[in-house]
PDB file of N, CA and C in Angstrom:
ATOM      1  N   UNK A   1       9.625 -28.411   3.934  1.00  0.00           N
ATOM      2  CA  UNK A   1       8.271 -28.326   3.441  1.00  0.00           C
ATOM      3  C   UNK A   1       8.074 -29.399   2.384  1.00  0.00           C
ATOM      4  N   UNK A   2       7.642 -30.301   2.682  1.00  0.00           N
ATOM      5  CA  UNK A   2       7.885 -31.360   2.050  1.00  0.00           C
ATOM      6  C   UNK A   2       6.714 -31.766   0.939  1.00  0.00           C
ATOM      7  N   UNK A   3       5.570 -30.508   0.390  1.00  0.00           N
ATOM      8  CA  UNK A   3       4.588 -30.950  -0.511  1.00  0.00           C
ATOM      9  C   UNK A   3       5.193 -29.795  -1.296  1.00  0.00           C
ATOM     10  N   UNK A   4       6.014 -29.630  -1.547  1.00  0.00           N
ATOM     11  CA  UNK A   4       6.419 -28.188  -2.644  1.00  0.00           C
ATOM     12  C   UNK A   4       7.221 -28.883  -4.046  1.00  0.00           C
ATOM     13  N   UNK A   5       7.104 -29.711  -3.604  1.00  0.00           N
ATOM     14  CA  UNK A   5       7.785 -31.006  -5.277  1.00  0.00           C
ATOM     15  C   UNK A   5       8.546 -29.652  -6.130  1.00  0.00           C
ATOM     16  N   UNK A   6       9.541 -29.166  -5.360  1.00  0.00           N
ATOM     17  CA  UNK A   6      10.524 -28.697  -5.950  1.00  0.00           C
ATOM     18  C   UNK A   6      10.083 -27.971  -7.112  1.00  0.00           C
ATOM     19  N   UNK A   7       8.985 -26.743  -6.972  1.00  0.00           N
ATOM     20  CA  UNK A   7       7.871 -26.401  -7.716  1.00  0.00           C
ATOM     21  C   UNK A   7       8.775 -24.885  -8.062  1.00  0.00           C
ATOM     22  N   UNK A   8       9.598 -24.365  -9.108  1.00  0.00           N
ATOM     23  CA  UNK A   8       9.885 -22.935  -9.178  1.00  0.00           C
ATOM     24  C   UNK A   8       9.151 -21.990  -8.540  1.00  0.00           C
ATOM     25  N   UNK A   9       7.629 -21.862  -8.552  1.00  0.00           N
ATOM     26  CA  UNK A   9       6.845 -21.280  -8.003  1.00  0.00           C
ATOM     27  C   UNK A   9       6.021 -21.970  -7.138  1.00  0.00           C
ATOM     28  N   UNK A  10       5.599 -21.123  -6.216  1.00  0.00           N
ATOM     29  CA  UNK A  10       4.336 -21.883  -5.482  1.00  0.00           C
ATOM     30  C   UNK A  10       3.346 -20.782  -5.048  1.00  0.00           C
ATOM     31  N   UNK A  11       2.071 -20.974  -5.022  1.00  0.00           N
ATOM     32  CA  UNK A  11       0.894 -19.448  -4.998  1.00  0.00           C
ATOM     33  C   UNK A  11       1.134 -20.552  -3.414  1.00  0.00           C
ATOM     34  N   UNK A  12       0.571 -19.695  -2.006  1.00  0.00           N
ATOM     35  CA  UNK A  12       0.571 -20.103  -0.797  1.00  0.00           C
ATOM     36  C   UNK A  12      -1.013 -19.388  -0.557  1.00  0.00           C
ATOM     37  N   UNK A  13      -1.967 -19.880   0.057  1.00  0.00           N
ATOM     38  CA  UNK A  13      -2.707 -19.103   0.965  1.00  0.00           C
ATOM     39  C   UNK A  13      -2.344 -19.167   2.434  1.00  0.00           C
ATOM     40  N   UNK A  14      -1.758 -17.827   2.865  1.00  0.00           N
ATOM     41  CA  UNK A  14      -1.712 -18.066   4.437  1.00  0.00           C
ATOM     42  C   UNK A  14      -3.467 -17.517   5.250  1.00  0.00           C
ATOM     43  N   UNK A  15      -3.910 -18.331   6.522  1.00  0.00           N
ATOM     44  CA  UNK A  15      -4.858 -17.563   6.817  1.00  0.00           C
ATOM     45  C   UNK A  15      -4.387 -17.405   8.365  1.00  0.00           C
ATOM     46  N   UNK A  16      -4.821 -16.307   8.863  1.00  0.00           N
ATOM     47  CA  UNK A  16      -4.332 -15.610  10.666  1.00  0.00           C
ATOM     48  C   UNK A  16      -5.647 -14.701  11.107  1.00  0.00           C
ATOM     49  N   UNK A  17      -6.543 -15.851  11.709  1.00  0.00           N
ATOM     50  CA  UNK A  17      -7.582 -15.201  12.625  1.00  0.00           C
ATOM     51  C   UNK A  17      -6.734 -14.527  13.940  1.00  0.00           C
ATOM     52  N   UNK A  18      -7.133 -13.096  13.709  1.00  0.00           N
ATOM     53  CA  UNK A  18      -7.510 -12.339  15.236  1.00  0.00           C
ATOM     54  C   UNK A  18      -7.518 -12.646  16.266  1.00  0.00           C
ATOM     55  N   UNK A  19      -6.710 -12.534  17.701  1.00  0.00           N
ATOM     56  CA  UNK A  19      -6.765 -12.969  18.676  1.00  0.00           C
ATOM     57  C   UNK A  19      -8.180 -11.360  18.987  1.00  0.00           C
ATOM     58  N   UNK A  20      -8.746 -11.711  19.958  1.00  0.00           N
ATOM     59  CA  UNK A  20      -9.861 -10.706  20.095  1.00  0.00           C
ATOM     60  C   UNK A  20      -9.436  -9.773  20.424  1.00  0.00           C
ATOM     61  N   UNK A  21     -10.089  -8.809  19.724  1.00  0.00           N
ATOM     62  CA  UNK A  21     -10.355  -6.796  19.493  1.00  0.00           C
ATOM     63  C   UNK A  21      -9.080  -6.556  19.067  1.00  0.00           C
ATOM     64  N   UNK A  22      -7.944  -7.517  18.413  1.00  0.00           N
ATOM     65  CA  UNK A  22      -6.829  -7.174  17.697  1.00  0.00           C
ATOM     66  C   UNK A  22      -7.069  -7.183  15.859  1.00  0.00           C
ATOM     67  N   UNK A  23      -8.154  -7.434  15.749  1.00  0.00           N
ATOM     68  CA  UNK A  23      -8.257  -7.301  13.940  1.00  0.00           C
ATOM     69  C   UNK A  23      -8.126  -6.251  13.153  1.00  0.00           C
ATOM     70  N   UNK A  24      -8.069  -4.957  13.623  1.00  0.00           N
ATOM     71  CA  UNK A  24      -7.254  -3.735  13.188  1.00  0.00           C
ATOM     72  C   UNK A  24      -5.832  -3.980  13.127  1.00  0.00           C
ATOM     73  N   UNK A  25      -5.188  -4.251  13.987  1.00  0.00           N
ATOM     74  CA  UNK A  25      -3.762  -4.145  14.080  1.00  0.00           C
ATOM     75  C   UNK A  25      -3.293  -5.344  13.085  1.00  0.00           C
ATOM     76  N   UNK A  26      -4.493  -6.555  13.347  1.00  0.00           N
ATOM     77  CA  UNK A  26      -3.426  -7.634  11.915  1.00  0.00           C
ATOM     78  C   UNK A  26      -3.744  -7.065  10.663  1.00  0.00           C
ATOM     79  N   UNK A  27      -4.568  -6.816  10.185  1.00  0.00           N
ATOM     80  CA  UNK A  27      -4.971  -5.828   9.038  1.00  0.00           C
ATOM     81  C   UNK A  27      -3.507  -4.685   8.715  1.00  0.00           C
ATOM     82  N   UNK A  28      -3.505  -3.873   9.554  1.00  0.00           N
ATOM     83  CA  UNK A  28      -1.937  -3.239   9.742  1.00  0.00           C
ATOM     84  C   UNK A  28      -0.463  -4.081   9.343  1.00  0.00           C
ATOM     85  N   UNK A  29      -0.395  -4.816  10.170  1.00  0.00           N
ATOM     86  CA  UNK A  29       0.346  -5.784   9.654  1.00  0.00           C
ATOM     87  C   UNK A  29       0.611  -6.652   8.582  1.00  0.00           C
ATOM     88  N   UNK A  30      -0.495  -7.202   8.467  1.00  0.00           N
ATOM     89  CA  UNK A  30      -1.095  -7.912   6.919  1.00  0.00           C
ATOM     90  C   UNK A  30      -0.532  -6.946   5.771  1.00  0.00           C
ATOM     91  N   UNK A  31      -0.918  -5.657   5.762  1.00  0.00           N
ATOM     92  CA  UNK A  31      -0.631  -4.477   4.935  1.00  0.00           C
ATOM     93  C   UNK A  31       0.529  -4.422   4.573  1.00  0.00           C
ATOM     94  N   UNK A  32       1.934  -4.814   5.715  1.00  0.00           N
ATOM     95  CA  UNK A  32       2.868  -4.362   5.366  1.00  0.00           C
ATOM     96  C   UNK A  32       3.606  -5.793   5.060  1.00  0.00           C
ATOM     97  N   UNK A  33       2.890  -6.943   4.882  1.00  0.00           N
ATOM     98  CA  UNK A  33       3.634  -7.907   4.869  1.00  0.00           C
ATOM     99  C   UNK A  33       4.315  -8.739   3.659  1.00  0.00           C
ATOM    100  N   UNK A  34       3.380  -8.326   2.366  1.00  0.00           N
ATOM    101  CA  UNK A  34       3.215  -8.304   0.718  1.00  0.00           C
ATOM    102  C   UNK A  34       4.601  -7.443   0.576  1.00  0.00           C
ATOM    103  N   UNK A  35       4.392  -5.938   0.806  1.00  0.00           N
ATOM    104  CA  UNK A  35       5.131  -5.209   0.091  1.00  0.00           C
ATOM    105  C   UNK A  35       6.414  -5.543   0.387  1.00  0.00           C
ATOM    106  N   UNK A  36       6.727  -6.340   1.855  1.00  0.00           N
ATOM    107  CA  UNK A  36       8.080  -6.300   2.500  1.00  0.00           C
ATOM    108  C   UNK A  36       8.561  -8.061   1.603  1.00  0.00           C
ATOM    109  N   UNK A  37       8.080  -8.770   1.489  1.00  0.00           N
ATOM    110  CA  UNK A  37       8.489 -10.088   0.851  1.00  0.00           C
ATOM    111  C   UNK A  37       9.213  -9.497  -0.798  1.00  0.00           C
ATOM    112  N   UNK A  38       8.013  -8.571  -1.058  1.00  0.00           N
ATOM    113  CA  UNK A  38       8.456  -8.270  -2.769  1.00  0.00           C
ATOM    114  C   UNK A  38       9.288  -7.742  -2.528  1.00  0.00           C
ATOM    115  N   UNK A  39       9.767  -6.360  -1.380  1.00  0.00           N
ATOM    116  CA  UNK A  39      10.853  -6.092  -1.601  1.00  0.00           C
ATOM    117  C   UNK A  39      12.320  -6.564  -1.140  1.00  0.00           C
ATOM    118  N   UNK A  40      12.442  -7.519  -0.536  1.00  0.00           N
ATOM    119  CA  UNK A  40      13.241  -8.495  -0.218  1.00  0.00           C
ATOM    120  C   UNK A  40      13.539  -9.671  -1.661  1.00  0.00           C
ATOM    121  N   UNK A  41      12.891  -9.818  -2.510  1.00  0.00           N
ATOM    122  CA  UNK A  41      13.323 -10.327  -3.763  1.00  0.00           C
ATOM    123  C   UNK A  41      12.629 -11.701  -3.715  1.00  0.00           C
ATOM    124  N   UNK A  42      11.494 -12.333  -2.700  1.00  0.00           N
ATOM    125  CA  UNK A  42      10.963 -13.054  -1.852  1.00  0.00           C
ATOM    126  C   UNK A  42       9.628 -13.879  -2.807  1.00  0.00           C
ATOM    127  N   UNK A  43       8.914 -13.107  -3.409  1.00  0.00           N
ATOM    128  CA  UNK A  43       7.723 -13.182  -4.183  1.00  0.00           C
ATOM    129  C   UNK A  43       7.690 -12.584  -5.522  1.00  0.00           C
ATOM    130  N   UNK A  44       7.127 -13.172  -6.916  1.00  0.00           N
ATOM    131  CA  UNK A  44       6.942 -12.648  -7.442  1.00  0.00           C
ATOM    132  C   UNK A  44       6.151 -11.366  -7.738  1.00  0.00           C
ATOM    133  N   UNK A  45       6.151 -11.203  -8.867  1.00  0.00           N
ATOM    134  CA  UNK A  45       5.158  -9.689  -9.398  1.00  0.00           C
ATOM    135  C   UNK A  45       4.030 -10.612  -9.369  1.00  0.00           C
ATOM    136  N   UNK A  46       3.205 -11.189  -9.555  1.00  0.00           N
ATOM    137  CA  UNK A  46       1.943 -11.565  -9.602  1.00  0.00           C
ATOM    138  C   UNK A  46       1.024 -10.903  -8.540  1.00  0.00           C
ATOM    139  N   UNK A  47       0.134 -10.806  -9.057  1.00  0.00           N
ATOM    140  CA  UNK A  47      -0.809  -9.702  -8.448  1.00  0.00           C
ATOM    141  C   UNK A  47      -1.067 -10.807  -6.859  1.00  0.00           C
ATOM    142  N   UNK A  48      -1.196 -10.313  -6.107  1.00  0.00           N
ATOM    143  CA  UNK A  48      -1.610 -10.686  -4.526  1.00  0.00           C
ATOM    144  C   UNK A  48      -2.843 -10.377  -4.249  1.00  0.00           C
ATOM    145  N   UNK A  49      -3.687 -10.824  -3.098  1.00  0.00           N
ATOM    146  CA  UNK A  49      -4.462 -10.459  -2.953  1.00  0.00           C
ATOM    147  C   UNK A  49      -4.779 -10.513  -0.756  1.00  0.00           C
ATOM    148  N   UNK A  50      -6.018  -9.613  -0.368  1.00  0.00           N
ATOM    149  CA  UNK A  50      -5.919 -10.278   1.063  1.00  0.00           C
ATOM    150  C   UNK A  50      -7.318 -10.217   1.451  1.00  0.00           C
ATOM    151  N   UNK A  51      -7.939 -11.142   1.784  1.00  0.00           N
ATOM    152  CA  UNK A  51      -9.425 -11.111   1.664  1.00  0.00           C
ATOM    153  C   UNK A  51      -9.447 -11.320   3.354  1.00  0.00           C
ATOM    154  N   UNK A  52     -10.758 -10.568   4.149  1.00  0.00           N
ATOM    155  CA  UNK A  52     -11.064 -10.453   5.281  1.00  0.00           C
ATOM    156  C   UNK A  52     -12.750 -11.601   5.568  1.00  0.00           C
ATOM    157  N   UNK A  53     -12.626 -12.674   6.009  1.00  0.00           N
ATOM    158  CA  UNK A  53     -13.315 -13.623   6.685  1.00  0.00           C
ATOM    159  C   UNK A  53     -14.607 -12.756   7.062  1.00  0.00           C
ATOM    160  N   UNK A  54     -15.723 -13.260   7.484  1.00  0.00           N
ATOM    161  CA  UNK A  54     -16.869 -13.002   8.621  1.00  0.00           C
ATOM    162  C   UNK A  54     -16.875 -13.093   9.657  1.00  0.00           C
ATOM    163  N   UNK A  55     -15.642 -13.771  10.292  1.00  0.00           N
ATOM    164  CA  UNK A  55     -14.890 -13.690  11.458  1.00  0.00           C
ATOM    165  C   UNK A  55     -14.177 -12.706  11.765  1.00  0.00           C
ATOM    166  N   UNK A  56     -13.588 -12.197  11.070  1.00  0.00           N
ATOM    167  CA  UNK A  56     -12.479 -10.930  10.733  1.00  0.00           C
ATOM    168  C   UNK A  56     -10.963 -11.549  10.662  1.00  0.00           C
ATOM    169  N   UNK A  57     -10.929 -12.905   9.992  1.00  0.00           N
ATOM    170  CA  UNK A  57      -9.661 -13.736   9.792  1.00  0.00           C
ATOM    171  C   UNK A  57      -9.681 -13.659   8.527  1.00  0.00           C
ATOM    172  N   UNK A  58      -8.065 -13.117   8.181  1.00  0.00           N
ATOM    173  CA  UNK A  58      -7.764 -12.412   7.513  1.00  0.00           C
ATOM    174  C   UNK A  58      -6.866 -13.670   6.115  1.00  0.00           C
ATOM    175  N   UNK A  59      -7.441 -13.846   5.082  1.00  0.00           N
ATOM    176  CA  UNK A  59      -6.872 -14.829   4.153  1.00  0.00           C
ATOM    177  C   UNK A  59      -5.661 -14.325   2.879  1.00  0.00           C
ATOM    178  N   UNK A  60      -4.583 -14.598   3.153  1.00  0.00           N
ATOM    179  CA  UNK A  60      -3.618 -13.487   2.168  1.00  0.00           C
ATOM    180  C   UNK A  60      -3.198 -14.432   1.253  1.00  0.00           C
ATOM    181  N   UNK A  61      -2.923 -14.606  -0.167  1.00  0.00           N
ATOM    182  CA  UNK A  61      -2.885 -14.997  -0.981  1.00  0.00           C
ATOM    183  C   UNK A  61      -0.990 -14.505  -2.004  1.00  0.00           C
ATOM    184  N   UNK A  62      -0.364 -15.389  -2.306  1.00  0.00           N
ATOM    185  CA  UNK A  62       0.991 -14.595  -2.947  1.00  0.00           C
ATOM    186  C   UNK A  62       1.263 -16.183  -3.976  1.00  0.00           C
ATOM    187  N   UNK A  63       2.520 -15.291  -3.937  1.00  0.00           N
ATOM    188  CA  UNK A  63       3.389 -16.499  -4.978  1.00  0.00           C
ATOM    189  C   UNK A  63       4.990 -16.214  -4.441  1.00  0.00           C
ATOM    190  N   UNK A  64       5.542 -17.597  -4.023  1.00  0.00           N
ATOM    191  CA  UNK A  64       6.573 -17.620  -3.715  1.00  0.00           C
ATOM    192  C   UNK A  64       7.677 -17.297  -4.910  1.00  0.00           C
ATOM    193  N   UNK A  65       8.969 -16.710  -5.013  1.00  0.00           N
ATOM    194  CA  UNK A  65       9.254 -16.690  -6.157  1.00  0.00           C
ATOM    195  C   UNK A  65      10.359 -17.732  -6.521  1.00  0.00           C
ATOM    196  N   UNK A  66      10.514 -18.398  -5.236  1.00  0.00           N
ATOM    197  CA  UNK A  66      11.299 -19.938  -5.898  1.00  0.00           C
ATOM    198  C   UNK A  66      11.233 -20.678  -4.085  1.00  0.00           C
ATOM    199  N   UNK A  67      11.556 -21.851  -4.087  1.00  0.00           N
ATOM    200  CA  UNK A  67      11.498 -22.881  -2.784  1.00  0.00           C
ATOM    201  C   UNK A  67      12.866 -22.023  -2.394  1.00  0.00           C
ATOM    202  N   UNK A  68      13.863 -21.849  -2.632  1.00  0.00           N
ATOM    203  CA  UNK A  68      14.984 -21.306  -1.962  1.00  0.00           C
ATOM    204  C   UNK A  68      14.461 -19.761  -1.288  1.00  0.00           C
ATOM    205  N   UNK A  69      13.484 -19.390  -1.957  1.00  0.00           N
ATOM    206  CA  UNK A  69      13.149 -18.012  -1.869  1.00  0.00           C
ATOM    207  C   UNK A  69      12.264 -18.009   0.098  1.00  0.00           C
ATOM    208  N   UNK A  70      11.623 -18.993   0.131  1.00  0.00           N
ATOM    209  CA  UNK A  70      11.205 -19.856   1.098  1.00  0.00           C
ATOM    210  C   UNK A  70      11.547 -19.971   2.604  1.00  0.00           C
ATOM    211  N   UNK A  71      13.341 -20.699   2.376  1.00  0.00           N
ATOM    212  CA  UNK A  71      14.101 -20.643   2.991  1.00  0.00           C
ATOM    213  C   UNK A  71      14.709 -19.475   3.436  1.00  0.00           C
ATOM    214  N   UNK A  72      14.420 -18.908   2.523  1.00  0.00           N
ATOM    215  CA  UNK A  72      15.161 -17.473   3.151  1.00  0.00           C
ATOM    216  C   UNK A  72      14.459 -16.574   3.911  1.00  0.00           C
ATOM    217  N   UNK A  73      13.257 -16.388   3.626  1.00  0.00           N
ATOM    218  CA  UNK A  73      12.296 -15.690   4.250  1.00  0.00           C
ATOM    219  C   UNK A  73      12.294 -16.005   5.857  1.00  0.00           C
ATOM    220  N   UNK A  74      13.182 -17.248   5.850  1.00  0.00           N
ATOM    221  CA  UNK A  74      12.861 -17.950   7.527  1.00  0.00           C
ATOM    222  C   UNK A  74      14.146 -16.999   7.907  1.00  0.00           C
ATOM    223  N   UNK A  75      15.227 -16.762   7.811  1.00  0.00           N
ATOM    224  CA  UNK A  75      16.318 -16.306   8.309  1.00  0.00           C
ATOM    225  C   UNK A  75      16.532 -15.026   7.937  1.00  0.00           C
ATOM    226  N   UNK A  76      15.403 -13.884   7.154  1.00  0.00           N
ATOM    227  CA  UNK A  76      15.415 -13.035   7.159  1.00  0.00           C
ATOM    228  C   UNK A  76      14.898 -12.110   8.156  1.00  0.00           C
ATOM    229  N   UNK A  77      15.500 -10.846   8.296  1.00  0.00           N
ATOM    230  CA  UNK A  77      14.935 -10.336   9.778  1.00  0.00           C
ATOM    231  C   UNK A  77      13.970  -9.147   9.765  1.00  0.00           C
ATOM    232  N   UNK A  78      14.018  -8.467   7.829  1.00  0.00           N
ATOM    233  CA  UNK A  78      12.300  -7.701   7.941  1.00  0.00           C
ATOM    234  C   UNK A  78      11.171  -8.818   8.273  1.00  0.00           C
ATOM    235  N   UNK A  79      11.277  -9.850   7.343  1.00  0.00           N
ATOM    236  CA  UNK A  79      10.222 -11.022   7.405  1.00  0.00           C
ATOM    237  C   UNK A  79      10.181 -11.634   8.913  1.00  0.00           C
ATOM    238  N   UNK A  80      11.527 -11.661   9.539  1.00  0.00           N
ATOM    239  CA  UNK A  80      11.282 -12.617  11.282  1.00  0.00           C
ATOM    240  C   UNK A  80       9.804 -11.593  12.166  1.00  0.00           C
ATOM    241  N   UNK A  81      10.693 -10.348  11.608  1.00  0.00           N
ATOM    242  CA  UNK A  81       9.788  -9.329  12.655  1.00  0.00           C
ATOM    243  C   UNK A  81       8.219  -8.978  12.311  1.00  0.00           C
ATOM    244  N   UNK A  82       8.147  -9.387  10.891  1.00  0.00           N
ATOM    245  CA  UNK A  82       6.413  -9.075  10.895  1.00  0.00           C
ATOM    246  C   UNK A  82       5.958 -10.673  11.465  1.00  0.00           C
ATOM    247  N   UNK A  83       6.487 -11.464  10.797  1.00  0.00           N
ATOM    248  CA  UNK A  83       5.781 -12.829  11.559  1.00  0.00           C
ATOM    249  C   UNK A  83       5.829 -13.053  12.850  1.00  0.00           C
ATOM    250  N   UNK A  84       6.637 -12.684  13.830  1.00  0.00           N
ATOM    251  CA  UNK A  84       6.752 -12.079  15.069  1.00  0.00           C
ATOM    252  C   UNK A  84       5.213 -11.152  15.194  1.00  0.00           C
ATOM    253  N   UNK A  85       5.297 -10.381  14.532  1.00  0.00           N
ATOM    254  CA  UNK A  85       4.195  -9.461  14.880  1.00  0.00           C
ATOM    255  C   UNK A  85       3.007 -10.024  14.248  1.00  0.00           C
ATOM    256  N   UNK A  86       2.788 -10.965  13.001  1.00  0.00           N
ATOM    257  CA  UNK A  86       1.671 -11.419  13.103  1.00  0.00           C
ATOM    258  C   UNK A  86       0.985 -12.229  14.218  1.00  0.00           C
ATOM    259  N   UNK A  87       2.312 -13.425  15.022  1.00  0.00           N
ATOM    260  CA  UNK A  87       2.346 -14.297  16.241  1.00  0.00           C
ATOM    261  C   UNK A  87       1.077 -13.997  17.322  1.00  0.00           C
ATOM    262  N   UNK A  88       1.848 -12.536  17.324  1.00  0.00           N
ATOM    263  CA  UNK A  88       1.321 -11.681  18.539  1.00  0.00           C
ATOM    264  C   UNK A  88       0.103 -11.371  18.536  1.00  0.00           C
ATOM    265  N   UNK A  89      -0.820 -10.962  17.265  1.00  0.00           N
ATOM    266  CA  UNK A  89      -1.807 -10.723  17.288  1.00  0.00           C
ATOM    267  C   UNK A  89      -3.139 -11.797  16.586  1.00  0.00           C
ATOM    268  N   UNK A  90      -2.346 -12.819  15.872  1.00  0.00           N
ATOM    269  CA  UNK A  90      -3.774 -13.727  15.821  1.00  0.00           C
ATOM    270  C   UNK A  90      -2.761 -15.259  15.555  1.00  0.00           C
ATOM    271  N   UNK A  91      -3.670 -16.371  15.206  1.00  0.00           N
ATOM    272  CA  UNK A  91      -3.794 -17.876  15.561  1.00  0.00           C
ATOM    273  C   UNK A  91      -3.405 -17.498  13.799  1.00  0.00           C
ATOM    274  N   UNK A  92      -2.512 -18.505  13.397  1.00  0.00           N
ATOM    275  CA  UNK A  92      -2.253 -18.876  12.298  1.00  0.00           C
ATOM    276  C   UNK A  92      -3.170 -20.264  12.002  1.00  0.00           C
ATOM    277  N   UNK A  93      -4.377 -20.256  11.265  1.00  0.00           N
ATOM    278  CA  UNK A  93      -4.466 -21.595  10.989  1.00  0.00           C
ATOM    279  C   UNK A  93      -5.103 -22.072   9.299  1.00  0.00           C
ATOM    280  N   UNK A  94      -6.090 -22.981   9.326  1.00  0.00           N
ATOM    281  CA  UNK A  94      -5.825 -23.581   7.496  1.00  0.00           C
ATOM    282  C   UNK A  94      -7.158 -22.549   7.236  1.00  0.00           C
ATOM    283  N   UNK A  95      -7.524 -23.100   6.243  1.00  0.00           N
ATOM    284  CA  UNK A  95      -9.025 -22.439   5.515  1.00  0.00           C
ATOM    285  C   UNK A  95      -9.886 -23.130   5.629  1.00  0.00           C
ATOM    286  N   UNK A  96      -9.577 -24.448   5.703  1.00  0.00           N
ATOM    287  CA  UNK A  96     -10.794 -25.762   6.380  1.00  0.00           C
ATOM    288  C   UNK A  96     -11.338 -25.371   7.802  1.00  0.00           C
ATOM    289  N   UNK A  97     -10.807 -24.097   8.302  1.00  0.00           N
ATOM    290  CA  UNK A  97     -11.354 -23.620  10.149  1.00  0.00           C
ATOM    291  C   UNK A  97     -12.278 -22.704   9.393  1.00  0.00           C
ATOM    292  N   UNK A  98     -12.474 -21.713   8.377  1.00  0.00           N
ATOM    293  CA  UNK A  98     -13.366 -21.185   7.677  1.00  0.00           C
ATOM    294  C   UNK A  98     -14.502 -20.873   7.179  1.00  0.00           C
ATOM    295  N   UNK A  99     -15.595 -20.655   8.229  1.00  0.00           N
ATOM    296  CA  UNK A  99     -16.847 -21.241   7.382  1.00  0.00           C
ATOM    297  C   UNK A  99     -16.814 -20.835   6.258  1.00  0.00           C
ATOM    298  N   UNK A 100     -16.195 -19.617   5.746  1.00  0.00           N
ATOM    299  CA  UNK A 100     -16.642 -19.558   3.856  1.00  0.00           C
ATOM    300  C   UNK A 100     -16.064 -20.840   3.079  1.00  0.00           C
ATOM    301  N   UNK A 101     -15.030 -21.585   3.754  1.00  0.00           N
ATOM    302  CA  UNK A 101     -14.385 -22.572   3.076  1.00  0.00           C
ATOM    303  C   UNK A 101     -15.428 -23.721   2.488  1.00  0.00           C
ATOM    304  N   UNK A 102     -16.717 -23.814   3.386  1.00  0.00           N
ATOM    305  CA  UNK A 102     -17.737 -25.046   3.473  1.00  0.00           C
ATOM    306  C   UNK A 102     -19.060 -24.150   1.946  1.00  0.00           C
ATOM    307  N   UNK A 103     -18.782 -23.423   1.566  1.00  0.00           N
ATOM    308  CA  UNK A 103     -19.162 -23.047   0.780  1.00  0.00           C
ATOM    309  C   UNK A 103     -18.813 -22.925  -0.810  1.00  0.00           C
ATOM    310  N   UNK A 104     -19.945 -22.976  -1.543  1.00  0.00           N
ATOM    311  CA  UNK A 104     -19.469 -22.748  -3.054  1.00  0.00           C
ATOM    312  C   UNK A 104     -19.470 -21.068  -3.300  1.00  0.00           C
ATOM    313  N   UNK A 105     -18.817 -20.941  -4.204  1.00  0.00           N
ATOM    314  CA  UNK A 105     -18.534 -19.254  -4.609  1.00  0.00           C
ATOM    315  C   UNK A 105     -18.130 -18.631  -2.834  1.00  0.00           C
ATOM    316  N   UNK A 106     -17.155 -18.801  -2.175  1.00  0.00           N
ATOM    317  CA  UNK A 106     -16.983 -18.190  -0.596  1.00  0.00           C
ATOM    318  C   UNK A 106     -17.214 -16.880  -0.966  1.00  0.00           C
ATOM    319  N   UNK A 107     -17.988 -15.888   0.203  1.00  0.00           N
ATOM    320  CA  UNK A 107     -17.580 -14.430   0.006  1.00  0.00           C
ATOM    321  C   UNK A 107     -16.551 -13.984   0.985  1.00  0.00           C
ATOM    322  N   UNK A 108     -15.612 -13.456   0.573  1.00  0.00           N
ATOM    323  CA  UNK A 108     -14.905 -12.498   1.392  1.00  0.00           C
ATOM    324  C   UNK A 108     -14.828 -11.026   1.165  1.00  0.00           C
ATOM    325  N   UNK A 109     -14.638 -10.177   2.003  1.00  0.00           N
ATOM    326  CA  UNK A 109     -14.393  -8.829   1.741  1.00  0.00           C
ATOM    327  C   UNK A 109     -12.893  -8.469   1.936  1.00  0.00           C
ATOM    328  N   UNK A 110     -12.127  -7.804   0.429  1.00  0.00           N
ATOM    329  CA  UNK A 110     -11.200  -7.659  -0.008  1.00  0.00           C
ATOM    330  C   UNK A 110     -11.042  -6.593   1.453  1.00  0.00           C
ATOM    331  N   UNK A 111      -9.700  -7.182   1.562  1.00  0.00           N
ATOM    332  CA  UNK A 111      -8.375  -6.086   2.359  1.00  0.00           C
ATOM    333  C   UNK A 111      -7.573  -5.232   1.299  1.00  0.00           C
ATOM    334  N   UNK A 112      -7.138  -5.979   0.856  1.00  0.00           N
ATOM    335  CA  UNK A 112      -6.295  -5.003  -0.362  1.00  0.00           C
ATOM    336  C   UNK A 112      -6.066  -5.682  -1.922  1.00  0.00           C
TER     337      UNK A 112
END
């Protein structure tokens, strides 16, 4: 990952639109995906957040708790299996695909 300038921390926005009539189930998923990083030792305590699009693409917000922390998350196997299961149910892509992104003050409606 080569823009992380060896940063102790890094806040990430991931965003994962819905493959169609699956936006319940990533929501589900989404849900369990925070608590499982923190408890893996993965992310800091900093408050998180997961805001739901007008699309129903779902924008989750964290803080890595170090670049090694990163690496590990790739070869871990609570974390393989939700990203597995996010895969399955929507398109991983940026916030520039977003129409709230083309906006000042974006609204989203909080997930959690």
């Amino acid at each position: 990952m080569s823009n992380w300038n060896n940063a102790e921390t890094t806040c990430v926005i991931s965003v994962y639109r819905p493959k169609a009539g699956l936006a319940e189930k990533l929501n589900e998923i989404v849900r369990r995906h925070v608590p499982t990083l923190r408890e893996e030792g993965l992310i800091t305590d900093r408050p998180t957040t997961a805001l739901v699009a007008a699309d129903e693409t779902v924008v989750e917000i964290f803080e890595w708790s170090s670049y090694e922390a990163v690496e590990q998350a790739h070869t871990n196997p609570r974390v393989a299996e939700i990203w597995k299961d996010i895969a399955e149910v929507a398109e991983i892509t940026t916030l520039s695909t977003l129409a709230e992104a083309n906006r000042p003050f974006a609204p989203f409606k909080p997930l959690f």
